[in-house]
N, C-alpha and C. Protein backbone atom coordinates (compact mmCIF):
# COMPACT_ATOMS: atom_id res chain seq x y z
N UNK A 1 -11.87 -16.84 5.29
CA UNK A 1 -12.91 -16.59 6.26
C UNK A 1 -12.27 -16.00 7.51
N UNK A 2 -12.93 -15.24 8.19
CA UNK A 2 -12.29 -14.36 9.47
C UNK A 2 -12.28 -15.54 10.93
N UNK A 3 -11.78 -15.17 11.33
CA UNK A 3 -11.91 -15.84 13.25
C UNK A 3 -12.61 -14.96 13.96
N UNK A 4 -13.85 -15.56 14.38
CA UNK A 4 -14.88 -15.25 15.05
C UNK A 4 -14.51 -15.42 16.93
N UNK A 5 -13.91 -16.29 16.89
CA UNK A 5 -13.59 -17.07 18.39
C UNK A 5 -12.23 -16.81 18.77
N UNK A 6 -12.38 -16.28 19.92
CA UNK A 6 -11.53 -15.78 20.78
C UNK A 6 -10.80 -17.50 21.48
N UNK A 7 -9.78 -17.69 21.52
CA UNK A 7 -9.13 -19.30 22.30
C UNK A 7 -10.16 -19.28 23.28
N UNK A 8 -10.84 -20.50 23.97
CA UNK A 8 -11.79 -20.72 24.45
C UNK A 8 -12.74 -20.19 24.33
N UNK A 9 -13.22 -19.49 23.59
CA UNK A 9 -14.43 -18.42 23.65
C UNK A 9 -15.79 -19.15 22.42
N UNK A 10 -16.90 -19.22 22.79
CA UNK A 10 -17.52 -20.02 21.67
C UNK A 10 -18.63 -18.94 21.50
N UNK A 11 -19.70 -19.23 20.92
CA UNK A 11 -20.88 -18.16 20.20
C UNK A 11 -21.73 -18.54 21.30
N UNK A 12 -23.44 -17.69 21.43
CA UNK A 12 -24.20 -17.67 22.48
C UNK A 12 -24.79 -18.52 21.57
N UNK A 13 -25.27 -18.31 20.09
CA UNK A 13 -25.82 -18.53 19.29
C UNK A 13 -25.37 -19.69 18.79
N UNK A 14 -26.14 -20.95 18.88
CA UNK A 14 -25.92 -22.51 17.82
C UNK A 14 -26.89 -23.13 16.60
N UNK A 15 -27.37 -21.99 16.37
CA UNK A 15 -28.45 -22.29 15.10
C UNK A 15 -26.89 -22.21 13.58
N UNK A 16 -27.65 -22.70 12.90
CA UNK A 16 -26.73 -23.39 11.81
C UNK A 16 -25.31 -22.18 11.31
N UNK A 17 -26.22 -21.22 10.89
CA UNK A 17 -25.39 -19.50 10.35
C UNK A 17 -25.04 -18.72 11.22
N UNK A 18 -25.22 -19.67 12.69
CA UNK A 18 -24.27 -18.38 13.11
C UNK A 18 -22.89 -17.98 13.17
N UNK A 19 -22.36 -18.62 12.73
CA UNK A 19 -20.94 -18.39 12.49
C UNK A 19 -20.76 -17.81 11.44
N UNK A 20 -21.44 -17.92 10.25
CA UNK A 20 -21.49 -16.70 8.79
C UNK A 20 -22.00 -15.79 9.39
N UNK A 21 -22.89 -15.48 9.96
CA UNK A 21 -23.70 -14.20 10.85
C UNK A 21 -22.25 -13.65 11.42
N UNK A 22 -21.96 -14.36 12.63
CA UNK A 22 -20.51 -13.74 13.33
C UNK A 22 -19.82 -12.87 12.32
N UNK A 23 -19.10 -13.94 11.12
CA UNK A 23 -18.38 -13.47 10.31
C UNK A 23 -18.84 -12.15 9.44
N UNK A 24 -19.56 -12.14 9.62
CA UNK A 24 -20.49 -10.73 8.60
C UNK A 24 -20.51 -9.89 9.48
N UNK A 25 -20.83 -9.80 10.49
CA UNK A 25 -20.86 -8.51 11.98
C UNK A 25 -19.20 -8.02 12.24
N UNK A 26 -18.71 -9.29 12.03
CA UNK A 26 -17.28 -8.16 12.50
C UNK A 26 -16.42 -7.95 11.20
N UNK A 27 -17.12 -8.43 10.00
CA UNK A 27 -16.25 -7.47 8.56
C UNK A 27 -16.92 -6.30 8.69
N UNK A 28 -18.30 -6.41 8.83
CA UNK A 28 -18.71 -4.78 8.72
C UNK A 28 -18.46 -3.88 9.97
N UNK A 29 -18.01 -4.50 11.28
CA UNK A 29 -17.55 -3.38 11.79
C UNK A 29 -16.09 -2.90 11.49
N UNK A 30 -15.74 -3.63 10.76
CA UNK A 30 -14.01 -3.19 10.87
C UNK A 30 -14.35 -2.77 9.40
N UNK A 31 -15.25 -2.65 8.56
CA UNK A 31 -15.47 -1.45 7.49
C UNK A 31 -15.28 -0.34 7.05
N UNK A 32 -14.95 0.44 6.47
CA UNK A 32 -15.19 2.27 6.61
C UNK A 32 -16.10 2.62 7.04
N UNK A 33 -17.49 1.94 6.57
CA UNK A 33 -18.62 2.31 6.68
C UNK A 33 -19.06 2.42 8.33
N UNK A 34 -18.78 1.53 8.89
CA UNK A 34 -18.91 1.97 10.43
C UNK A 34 -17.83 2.74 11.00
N UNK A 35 -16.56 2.48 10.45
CA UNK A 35 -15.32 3.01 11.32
C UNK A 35 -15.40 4.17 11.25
N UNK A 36 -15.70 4.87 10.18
CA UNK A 36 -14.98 6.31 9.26
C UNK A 36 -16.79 7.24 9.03
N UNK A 37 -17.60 6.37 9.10
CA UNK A 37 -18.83 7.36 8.38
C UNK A 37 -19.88 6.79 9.48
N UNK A 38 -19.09 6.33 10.99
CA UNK A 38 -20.81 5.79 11.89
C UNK A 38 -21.61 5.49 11.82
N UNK A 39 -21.72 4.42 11.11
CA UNK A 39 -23.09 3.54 10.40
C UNK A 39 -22.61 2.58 11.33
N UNK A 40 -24.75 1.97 11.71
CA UNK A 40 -24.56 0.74 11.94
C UNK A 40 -24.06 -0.68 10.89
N UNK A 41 -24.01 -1.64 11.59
CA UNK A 41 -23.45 -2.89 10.74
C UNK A 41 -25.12 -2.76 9.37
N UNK A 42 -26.35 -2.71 10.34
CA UNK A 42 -27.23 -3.23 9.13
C UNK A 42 -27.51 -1.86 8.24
N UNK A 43 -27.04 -0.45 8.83
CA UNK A 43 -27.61 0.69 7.76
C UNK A 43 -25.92 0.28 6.66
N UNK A 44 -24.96 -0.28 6.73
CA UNK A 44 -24.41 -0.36 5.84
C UNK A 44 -24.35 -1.07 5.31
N UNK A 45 -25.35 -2.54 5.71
CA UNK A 45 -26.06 -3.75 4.67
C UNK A 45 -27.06 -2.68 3.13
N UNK A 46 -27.78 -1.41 4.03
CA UNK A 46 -28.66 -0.94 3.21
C UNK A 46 -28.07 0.19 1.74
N UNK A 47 -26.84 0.83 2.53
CA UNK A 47 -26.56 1.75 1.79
C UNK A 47 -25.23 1.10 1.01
N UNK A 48 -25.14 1.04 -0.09
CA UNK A 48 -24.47 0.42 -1.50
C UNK A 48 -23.55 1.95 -2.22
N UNK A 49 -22.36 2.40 -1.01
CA UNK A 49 -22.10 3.56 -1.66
C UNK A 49 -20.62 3.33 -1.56
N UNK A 50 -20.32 2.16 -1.97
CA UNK A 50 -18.91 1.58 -2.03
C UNK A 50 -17.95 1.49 -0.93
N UNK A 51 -18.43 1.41 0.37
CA UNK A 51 -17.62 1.66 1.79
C UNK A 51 -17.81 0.43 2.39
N UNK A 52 -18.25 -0.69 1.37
CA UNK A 52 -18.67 -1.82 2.17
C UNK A 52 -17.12 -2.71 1.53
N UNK A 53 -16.92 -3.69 1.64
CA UNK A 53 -15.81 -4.56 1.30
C UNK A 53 -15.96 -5.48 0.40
N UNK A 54 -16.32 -6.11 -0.72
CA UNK A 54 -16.55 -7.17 -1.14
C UNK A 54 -16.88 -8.17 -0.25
N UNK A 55 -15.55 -8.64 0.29
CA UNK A 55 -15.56 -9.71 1.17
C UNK A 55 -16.95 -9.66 1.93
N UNK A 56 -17.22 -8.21 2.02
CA UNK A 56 -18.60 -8.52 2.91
C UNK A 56 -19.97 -8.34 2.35
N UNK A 57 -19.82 -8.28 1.45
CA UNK A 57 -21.07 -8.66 0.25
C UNK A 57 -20.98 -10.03 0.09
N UNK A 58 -20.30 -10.91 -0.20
CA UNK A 58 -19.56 -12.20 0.04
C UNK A 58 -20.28 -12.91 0.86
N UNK A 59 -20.27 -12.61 2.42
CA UNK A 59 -20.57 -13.39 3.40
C UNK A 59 -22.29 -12.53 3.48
N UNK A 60 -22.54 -11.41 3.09
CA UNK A 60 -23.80 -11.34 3.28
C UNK A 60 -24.65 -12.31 2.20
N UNK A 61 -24.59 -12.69 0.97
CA UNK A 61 -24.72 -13.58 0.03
C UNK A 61 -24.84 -15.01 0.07
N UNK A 62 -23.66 -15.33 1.51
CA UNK A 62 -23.33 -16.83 1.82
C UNK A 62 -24.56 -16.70 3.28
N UNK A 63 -24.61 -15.84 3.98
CA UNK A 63 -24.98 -15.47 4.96
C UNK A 63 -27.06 -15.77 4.11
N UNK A 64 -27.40 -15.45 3.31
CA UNK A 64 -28.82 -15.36 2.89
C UNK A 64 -28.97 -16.59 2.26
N UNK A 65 -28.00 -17.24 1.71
CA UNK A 65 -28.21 -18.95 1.37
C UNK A 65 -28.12 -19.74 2.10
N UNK A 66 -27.63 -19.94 3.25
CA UNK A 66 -27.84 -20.18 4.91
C UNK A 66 -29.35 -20.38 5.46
N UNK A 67 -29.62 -18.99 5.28
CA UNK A 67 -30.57 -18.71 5.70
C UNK A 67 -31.96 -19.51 4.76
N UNK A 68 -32.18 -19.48 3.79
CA UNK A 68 -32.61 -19.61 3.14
C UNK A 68 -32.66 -21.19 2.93
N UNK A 69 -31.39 -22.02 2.67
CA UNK A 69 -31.72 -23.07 3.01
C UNK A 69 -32.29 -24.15 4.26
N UNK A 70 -32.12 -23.13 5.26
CA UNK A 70 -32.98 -23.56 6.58
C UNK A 70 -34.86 -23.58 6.08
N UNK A 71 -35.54 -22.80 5.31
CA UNK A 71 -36.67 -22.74 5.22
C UNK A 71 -37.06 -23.55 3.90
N UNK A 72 -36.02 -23.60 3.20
CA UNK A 72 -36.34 -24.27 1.51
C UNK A 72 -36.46 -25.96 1.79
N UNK A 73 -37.89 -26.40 1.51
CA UNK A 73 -38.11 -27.95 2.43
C UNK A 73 -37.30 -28.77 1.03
N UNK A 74 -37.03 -28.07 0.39
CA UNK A 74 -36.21 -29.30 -1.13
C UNK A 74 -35.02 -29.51 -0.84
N UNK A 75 -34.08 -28.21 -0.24
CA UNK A 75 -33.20 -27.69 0.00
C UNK A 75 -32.43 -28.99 1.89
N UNK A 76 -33.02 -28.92 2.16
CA UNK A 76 -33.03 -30.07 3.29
C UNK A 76 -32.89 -31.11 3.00
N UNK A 77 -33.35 -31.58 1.45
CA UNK A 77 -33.37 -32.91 1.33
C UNK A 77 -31.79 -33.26 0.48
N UNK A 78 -31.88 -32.57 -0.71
CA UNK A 78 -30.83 -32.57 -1.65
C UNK A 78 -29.84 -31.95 -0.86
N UNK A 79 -29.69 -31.03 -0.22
CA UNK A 79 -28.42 -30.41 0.87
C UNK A 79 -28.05 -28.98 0.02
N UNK A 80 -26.64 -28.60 0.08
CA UNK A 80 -26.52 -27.33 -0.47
C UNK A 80 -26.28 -27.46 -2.08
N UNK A 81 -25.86 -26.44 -2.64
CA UNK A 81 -25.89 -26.84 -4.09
C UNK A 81 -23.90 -26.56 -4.40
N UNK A 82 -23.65 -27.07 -5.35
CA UNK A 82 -22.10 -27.51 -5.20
C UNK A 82 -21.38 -29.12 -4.66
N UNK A 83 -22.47 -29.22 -3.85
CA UNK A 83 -21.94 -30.43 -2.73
C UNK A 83 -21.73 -31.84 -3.42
């Protein structure tokens, strides 16, 4: 997983994913896809033309089960799946 936090430095954001969020914003800027071909972070969530990283398909994946378990009311009770 990447380092999001700068020594003393913390997120604006304290909802559960934001730190997978963090982690997903700065793989895709340090991407090709933004570095080399000027895409934003989310037009290179959209376009699937191999300039993205694994790793960041990865955290976009971990990043939507996050998400997803915040709204899933079963998912709250039983917790994540693996656990």
């Amino acid at each position: 997983m990447m380092q999001y936090e700068e020594e003393g430095e913390t997120l604006k954001d304290k909802s559960r994913c934001a730190n997978v969020r963090a982690d997903l914003k700065i793989c895709l800027l340090q991407s090709d896809c933004c570095k080399i071909y000027k895409r934003t972070p989310r037009e290179c969530l959209k376009v699937m033309d191999g300039t993205v990283p694994d790793q960041c398909l990865a955290l976009r994946n971990t990043f939507f089960e996050c998400k997803h378990s915040l709204i899933d009311g079963r998912r709250r009770f039983r917790g994540p799946k693996g656990y």
